[in-house]
Protein backbone atom coordinates (compact mmCIF):
# COMPACT_ATOMS: atom_id res chain seq x y z
CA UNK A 1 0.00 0.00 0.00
CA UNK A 2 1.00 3.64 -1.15
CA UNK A 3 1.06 6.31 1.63
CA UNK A 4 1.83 9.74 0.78
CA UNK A 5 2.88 12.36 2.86
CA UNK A 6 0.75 15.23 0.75
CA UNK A 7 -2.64 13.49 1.38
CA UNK A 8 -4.34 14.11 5.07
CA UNK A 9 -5.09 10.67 6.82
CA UNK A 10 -6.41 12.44 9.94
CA UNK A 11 -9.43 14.77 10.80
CA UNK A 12 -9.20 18.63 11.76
CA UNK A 13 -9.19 17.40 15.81
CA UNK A 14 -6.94 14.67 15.02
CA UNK A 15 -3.89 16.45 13.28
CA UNK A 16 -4.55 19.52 15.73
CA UNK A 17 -3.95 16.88 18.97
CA UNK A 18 -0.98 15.12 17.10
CA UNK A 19 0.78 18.64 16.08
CA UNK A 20 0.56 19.57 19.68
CA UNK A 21 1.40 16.39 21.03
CA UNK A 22 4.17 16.70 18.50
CA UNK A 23 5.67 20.29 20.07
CA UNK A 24 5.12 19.56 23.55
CA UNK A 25 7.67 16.20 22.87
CA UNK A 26 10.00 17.96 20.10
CA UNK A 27 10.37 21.04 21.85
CA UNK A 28 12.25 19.62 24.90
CA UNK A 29 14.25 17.31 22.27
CA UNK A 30 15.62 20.79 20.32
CA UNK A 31 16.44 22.48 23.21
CA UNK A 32 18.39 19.22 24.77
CA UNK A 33 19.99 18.67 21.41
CA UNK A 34 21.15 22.17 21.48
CA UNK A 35 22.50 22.29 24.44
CA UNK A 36 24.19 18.25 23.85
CA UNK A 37 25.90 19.92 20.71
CA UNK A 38 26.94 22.87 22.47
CA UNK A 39 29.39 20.28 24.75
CA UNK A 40 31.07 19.82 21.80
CA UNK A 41 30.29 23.23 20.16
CA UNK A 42 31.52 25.38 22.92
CA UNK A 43 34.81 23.60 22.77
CA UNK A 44 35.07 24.39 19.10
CA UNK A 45 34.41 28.14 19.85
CA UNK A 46 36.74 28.77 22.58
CA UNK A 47 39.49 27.36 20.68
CA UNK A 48 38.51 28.84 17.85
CA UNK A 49 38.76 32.03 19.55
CA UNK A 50 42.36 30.32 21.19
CA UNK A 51 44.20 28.79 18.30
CA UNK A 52 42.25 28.09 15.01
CA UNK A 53 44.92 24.94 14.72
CA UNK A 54 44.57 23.52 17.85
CA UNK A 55 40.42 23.76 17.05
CA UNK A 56 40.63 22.03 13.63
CA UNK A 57 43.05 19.15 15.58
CA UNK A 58 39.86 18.92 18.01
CA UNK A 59 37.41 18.80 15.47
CA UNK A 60 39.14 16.12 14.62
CA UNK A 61 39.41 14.07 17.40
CA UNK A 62 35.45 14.46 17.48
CA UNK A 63 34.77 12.86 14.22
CA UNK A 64 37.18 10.15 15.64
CA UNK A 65 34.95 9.96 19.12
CA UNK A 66 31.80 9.71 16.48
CA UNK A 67 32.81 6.83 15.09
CA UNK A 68 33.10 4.78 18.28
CA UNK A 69 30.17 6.89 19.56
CA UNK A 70 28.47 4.11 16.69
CA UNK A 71 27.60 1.61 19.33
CA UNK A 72 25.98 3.52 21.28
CA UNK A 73 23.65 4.24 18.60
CA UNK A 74 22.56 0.86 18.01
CA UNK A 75 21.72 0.64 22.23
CA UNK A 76 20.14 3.81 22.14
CA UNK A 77 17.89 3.45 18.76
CA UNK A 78 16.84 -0.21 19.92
CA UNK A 79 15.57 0.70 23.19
CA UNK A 80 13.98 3.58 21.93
CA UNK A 81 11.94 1.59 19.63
CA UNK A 82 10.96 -0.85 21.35
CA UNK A 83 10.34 1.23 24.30
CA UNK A 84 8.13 3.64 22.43
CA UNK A 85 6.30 0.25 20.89
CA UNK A 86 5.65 -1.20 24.18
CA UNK A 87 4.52 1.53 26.09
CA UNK A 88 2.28 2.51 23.50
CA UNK A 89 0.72 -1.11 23.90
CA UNK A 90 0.37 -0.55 27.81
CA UNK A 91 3.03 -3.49 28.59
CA UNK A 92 4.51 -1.79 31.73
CA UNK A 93 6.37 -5.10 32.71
CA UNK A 94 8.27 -4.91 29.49
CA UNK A 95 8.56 -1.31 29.36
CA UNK A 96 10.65 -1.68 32.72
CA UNK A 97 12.81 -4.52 31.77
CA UNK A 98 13.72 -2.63 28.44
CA UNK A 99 15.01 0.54 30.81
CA UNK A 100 16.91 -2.25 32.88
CA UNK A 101 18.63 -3.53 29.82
CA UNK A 102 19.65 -0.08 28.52
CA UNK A 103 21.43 0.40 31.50
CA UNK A 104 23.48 -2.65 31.69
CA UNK A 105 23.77 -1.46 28.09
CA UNK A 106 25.10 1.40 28.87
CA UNK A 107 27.44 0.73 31.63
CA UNK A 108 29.08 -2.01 29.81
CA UNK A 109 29.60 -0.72 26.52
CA UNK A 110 31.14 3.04 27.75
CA UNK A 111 33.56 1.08 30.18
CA UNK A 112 34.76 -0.96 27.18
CA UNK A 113 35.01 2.34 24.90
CA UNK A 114 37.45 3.63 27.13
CA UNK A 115 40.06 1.77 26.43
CA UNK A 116 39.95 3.43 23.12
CA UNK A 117 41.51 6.22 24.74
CA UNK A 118 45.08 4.09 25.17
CA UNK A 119 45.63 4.30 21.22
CA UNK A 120 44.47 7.95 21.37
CA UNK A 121 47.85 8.72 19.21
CA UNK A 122 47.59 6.21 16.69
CA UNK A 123 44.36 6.65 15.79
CA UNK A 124 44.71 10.81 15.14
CA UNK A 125 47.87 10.01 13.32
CA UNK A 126 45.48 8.60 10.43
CA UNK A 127 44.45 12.17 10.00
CA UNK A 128 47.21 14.76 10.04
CA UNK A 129 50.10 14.78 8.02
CA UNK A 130 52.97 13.70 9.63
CA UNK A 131 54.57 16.71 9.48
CA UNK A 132 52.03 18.12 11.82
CA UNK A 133 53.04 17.09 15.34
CA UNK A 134 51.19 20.41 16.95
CA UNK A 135 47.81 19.17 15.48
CA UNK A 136 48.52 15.39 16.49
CA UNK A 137 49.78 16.21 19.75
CA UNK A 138 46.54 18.78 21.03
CA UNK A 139 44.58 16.18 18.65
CA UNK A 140 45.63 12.87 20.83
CA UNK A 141 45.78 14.24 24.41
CA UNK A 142 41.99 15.87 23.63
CA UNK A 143 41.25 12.73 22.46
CA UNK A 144 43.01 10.70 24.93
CA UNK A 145 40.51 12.27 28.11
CA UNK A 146 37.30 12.29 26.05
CA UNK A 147 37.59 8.61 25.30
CA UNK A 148 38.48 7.81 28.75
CA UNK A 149 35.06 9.81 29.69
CA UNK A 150 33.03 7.59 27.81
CA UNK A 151 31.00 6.00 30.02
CA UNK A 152 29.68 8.90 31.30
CA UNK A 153 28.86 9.70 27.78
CA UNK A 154 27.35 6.31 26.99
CA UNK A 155 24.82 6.76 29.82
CA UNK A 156 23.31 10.12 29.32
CA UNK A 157 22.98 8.82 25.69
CA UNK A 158 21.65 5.57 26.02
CA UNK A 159 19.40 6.47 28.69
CA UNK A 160 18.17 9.98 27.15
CA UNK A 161 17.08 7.72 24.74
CA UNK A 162 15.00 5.72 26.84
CA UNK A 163 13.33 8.62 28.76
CA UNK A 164 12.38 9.84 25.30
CA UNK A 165 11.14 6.56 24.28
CA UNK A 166 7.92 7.15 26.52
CA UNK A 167 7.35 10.72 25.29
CA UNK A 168 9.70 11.86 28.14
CA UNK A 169 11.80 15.07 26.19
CA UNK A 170 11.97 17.12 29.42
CA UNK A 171 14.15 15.12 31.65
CA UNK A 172 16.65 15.03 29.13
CA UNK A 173 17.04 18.75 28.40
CA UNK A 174 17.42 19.16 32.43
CA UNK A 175 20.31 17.08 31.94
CA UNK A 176 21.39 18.57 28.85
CA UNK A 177 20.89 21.87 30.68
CA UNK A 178 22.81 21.52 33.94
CA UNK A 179 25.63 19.49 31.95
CA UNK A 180 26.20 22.27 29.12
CA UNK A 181 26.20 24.92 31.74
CA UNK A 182 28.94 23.62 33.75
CA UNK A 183 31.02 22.63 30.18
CA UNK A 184 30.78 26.35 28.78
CA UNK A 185 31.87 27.87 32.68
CA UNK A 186 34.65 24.99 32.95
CA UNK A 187 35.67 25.29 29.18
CA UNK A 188 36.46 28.72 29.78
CA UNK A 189 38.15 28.69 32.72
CA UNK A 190 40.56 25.60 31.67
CA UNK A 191 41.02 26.64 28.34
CA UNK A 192 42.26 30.26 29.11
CA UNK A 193 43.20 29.48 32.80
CA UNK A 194 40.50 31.89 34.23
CA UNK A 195 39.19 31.68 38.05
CA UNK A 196 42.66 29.60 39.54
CA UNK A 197 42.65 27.16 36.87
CA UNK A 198 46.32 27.09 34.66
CA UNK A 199 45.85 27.84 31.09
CA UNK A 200 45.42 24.19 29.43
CA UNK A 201 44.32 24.45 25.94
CA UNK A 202 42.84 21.71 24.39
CA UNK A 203 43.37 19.49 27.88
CA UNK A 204 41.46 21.82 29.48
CA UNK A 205 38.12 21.65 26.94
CA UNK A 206 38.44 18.19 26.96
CA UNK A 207 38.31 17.71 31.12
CA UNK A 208 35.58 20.67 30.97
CA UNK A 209 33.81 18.07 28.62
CA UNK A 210 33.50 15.16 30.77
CA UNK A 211 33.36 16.21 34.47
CA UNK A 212 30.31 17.99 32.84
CA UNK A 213 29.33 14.67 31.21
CA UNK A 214 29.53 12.47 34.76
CA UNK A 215 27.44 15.56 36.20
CA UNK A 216 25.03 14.87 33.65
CA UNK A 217 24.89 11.03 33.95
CA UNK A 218 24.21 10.85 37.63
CA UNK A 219 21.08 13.59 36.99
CA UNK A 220 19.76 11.25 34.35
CA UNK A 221 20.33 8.15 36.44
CA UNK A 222 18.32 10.02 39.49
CA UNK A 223 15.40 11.63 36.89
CA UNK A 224 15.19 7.92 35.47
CA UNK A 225 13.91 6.09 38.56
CA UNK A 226 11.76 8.95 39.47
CA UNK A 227 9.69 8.81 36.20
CA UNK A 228 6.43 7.51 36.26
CA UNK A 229 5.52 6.39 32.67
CA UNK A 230 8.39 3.49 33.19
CA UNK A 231 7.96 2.92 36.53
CA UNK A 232 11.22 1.13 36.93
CA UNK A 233 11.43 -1.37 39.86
CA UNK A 234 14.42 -0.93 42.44
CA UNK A 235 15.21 -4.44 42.18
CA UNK A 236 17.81 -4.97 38.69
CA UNK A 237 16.15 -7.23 36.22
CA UNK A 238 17.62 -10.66 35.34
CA UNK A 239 19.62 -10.18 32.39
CA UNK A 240 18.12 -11.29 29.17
CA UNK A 241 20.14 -12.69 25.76
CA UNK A 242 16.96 -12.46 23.81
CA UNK A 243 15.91 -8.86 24.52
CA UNK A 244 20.25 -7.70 24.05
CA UNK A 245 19.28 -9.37 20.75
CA UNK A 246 16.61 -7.55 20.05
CA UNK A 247 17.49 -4.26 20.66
CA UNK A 248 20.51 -4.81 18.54
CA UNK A 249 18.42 -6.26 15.97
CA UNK A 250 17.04 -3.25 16.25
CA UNK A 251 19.86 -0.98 16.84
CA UNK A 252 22.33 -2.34 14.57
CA UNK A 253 21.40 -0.69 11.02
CA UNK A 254 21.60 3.04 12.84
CA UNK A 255 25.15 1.52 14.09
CA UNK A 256 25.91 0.68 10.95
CA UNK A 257 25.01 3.97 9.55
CA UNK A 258 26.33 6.16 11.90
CA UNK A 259 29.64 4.49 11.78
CA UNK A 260 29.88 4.67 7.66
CA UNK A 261 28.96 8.22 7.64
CA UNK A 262 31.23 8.97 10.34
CA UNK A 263 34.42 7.13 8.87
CA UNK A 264 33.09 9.19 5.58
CA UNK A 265 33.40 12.18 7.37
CA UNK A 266 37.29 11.28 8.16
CA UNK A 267 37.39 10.59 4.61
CA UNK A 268 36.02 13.50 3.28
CA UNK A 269 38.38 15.73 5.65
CA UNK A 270 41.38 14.04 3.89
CA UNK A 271 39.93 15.08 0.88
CA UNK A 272 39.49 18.79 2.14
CA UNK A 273 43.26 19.30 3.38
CA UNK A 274 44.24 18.34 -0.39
CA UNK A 275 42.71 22.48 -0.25
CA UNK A 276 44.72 23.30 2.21
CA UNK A 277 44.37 23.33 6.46
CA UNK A 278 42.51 26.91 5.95
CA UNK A 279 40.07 24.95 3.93
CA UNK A 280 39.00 22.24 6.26
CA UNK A 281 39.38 24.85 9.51
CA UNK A 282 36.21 26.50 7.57
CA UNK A 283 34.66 23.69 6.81
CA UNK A 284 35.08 22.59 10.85
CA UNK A 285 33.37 25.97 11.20
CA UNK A 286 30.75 25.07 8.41
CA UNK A 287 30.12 22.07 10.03
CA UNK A 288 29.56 23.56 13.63
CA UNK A 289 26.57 26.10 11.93
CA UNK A 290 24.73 23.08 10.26
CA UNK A 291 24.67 21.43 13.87
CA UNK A 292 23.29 24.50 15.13
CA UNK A 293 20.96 24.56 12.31
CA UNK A 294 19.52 21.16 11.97
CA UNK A 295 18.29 20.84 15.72
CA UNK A 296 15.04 21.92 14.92
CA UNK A 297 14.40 19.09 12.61
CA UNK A 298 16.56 16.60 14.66
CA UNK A 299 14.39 17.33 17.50
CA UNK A 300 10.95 16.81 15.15
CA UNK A 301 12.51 13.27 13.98
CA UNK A 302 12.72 12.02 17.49
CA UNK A 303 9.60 13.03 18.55
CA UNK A 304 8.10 11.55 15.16
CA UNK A 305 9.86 8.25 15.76
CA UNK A 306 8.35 7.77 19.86
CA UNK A 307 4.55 9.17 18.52
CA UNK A 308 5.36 6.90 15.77
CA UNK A 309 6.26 4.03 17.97
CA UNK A 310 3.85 4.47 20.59
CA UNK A 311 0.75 4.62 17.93
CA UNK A 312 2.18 1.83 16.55
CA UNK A 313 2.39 -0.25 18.84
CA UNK A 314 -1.54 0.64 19.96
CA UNK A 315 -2.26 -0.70 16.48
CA UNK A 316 -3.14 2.47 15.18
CA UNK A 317 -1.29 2.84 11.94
CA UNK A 318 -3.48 5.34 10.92
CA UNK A 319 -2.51 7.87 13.44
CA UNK A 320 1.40 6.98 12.97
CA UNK A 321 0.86 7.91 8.94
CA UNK A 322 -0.57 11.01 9.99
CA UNK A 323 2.13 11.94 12.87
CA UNK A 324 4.73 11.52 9.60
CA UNK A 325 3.26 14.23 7.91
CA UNK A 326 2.25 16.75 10.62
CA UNK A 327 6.18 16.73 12.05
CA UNK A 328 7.38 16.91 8.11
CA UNK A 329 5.11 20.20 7.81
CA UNK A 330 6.71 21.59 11.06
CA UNK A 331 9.63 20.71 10.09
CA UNK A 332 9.71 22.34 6.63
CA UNK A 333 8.09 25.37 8.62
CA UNK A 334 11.12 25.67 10.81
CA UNK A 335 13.66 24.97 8.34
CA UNK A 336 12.74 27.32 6.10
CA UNK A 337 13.07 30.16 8.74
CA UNK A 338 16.50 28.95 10.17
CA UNK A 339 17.78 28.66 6.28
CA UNK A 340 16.65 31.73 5.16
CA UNK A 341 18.52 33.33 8.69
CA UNK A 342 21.58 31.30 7.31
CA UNK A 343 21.53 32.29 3.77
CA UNK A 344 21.29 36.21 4.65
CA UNK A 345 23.87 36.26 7.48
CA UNK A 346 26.18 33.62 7.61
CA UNK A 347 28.91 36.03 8.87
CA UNK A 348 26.59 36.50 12.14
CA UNK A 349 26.88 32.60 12.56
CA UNK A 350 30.87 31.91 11.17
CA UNK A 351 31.84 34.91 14.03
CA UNK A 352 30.59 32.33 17.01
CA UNK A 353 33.12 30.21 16.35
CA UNK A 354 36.01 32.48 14.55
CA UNK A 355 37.10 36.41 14.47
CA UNK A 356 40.03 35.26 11.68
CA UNK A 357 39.00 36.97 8.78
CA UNK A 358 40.22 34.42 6.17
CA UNK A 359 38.30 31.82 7.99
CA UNK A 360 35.24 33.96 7.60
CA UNK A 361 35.92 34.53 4.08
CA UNK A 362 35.74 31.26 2.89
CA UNK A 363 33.49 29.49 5.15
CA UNK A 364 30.79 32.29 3.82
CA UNK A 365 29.87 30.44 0.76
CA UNK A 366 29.52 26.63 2.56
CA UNK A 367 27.35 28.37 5.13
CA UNK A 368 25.14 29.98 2.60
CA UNK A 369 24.84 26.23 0.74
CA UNK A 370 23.78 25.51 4.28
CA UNK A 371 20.75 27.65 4.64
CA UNK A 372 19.38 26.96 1.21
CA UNK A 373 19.50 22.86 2.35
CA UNK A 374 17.84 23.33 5.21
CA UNK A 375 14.50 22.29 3.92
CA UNK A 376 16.25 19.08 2.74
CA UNK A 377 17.34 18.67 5.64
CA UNK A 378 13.74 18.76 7.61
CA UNK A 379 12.27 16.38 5.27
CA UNK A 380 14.95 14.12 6.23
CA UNK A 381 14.43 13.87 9.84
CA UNK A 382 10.94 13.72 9.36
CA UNK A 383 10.84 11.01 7.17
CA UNK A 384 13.48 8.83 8.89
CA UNK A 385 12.15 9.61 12.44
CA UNK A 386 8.63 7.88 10.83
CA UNK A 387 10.88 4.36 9.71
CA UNK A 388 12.34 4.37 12.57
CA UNK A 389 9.23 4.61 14.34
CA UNK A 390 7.25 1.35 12.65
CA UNK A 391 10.97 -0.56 13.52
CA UNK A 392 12.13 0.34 9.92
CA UNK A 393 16.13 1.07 10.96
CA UNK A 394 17.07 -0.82 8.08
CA UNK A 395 16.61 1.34 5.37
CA UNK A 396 18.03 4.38 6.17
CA UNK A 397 21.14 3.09 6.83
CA UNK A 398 21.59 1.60 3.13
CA UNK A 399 20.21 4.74 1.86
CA UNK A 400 22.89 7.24 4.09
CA UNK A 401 25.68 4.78 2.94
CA UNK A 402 25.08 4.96 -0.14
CA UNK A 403 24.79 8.26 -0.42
CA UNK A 404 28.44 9.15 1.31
CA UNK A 405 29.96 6.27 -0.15
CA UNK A 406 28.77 6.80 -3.98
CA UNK A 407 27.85 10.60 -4.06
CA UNK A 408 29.60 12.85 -1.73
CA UNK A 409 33.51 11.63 -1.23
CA UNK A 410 33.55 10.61 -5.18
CA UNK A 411 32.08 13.91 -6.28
CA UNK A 412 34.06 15.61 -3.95
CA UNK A 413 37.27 14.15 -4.49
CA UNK A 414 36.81 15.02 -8.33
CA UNK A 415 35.70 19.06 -7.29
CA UNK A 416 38.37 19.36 -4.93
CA UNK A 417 41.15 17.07 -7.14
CA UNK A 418 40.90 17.58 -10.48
CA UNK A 419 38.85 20.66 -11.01
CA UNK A 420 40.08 22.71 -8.06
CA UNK A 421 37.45 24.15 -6.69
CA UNK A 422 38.40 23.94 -3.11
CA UNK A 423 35.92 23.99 -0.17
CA UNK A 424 32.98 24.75 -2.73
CA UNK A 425 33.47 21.90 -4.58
CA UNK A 426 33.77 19.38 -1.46
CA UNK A 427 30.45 20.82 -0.46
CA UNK A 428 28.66 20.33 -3.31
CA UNK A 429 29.27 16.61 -3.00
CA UNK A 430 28.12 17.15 -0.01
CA UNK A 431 24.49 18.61 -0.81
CA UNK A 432 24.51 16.15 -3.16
CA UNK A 433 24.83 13.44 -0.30
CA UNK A 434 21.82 14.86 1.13
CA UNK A 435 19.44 15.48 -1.56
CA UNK A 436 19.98 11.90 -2.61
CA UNK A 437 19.35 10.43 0.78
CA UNK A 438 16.07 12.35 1.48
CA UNK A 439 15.01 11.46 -2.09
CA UNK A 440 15.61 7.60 -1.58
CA UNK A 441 14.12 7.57 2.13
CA UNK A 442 11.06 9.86 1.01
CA UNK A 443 10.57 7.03 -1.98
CA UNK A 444 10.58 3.97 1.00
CA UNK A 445 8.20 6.10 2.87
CA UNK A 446 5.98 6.07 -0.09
CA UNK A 447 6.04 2.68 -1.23
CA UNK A 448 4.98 1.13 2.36
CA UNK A 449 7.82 -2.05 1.83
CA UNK A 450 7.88 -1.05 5.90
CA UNK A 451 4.67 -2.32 6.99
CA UNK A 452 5.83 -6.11 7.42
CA UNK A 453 8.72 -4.77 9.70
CA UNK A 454 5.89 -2.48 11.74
CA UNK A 455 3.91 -5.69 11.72
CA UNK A 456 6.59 -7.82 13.70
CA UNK A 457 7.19 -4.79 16.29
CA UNK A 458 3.84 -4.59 16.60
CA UNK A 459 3.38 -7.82 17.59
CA UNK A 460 6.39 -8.36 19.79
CA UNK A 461 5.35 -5.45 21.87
CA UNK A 462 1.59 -6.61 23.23
């Protein structure tokens, strides 16, 4: 069966309850997305503002972190689903031994992580010429702490994504809230040596990062037993092979994804330096104003994905069609605003994160390309935040693959390679990326070749 995301499957009431329902969980979501970037982001901007090198070398390490950050998206996208499934079909008792297993989850896999951090050098070396021992060396020992932070990281993840599972956005963003806070005082004062502290440079944002992350995994640990939609017993569940299985079942195509597009990423900053280290410090700046812009529709996916997941699992597929296409209208709504703001000031946005005029120079045009993809960019999370939703995880994993894999580092390389065109020619492969993606996941939407998948979740969860 065909379902298309112009024609209305809901009455006036209907799509008027499900587009508030919609805010009052995507809302929360944006704000705690914002501030979760803004760990990283306000690390990029104070050494931006410190040493433009030393903030391209931690940019770095951060697309390193994101690639073993991977695992944690198969945990976290699992137990959302099925989380979001069950409590929509009113099994508490499953609904509680789902938040159990995320937490085992989550303890076990960020203790494991961490020993990423003892080949902290070897992996940054991958990345820099080896000429550049400044970059590598503020690259490795930023990299070195962050990784040995993980569990704290793989906790406020794992078990956001539980919380939000239920429709709970707000206990996240108090997390989210009370962590960033502390990151942007501490990043200042260890960065720049302000209030006692010595000056520590890119040691300093990376300790700022996660004694603000441990703050913010004991609040969601605390928020977490107190919530009343999962109820969660005192008493630890038994541990369970078959439900690990299933939320990796589950889990594992988002891994997957998020793991090719990140190693793409590393890729496609090899390709950049063949421009030049000026090139890919504005694209690191490029990249931090598309995070800033894309919250809005990152926070409308999730929210699509546990409305999706909770109607589903109520057997209401009807309702789940029609939450798709209320949170892709909002999105586009938003999108368009926040590109157009993009598109007519990008110097207003490049000056958070840099005052060095070449920087701003040539990161104008890639942050320009930025605003006019931001409707792209809303259908995307809309539409993948629905798949996810009815189980579908699948999917957009081929589709995101395939689109860094076959579109953006070819098309790049050849811009950037043989027809010198620099940062503007690495980006265009990179729109291209996108507009593909959407294009393919927007086509699956259509076609309903998800149902059978929103069938079995369906049916697991009652």
């Amino acid at each position: 069966m065909a379902y298309s995301l112009l024609k209305s499957y809901l009455n006036v009431e209907e799509a008027k309850e499900i587009r508030k329902s919609l805010l009052v969980m995507a809302l929360p979501a944006i704000g705690e997305n914002v501030l979760q970037m803004l760990l990283g982001i306000s690390d990029t901007a104070f050494l931006g503002h410190y040493d433009w090198r030393i903030m391209t070398a931690v940019g770095t390490a951060n697309q390193v972190v994101f690639i073993f950050q991977a695992v944690l998206v198969a945990i976290s996208t699992g137990s959302m689903v099925l989380i979001s499934n069950s409590y929509g079909a009113g099994n508490r008792q499953r609904v509680n031994l789902i938040a159990w297993h995320a937490i085992y989850l989550s303890v076990i896999t960020g203790l494991v992580l961490s020993f990423g951090s003892l080949f902290s050098q070897n992996l940054l070396s991958l990345f820099f010429p080896s000429s550049d021992s400044f970059m590598q060396l503020n690259g490795s020992n930023y990299l070195r702490i962050i990784m040995a932070g993980f569990p704290a990281m793989s906790i406020m993840i794992v078990l956001g994504a539980t919380l939000r599972g239920v429709g709970d956005t707000r206990s996240p963003l108090i997390v989210a809230l009370a962590a960033n806070g502390l990151n942007v005082l501490l990043d200042y004062a260890m960065i720049f040596g302000k209030f006692g502290f010595p000056e520590m440079g890119a040691v300093g944002a990376a300790f700022a990062t996660v004694i603000s992350r441990v703050v913010g995994s004991i609040i969601i640990i605390i928020l977490l037993f107190r919530n009343g939609r999962i109820s969660i017993s005192k008493k630890p569940q038994r541990f369970s092979k078959w439900l690990i299985k299933e939320i990796f079942v589950l889990g594992l195509p988002a891994s997957v994804e998020n793991f090719g597009f990140s190693f793409g990423v590393l890729v496609f900053a090899n390709i950049l330096f063949i421009a030049g280290p000026q090139a890919y410090a504005a694209h690191r700046i490029g990249i931090q104003v598309e995070s800033l812009s894309f919250m809005p529709a990152w926070g409308m996916g999730v929210a699509v994905t546990a409305l999706v997941g909770i109607y589903n699992g109520g057997k209401r597929r009807r309702l789940s069609i029609g939450v798709v296409r209320q949170g892709w209208f909002i999105a586009l709504g938003i999108s368009s605003i926040i590109g157009m703001a993009i598109t007519l000031f990008p110097d207003l946005f490049i000056s958070i994160f840099t005052n060095e005029a070449t920087l701003i120079e040539e990161g104008r045009l890639p942050v320009r390309i930025i605003g006019l993809f931001q409707v792209v960019m809303g259908t995307d999370y809309a539409v993948t935040g629905g798949l996810r939703g009815m189980g579908d995880t699948a999917f957009p994993m081929k589709a995101s693959l395939v689109a860094m894999w076959l579109i953006r580092l070819p098309l790049g390389y050849v811009l950037v390679r043989y027809l010198d065109l620099g940062l503007f020619g690495a980006w265009i492969g990179m729109m291209a990326d996108m507009a593909f993606r959407t294009t393919l996941k927007f086509i699956r939407f259509y076609s309903g070749k998800w149902e059978s998948t929103a069938d079995s979740i369906q049916a697991r969860s009652n």
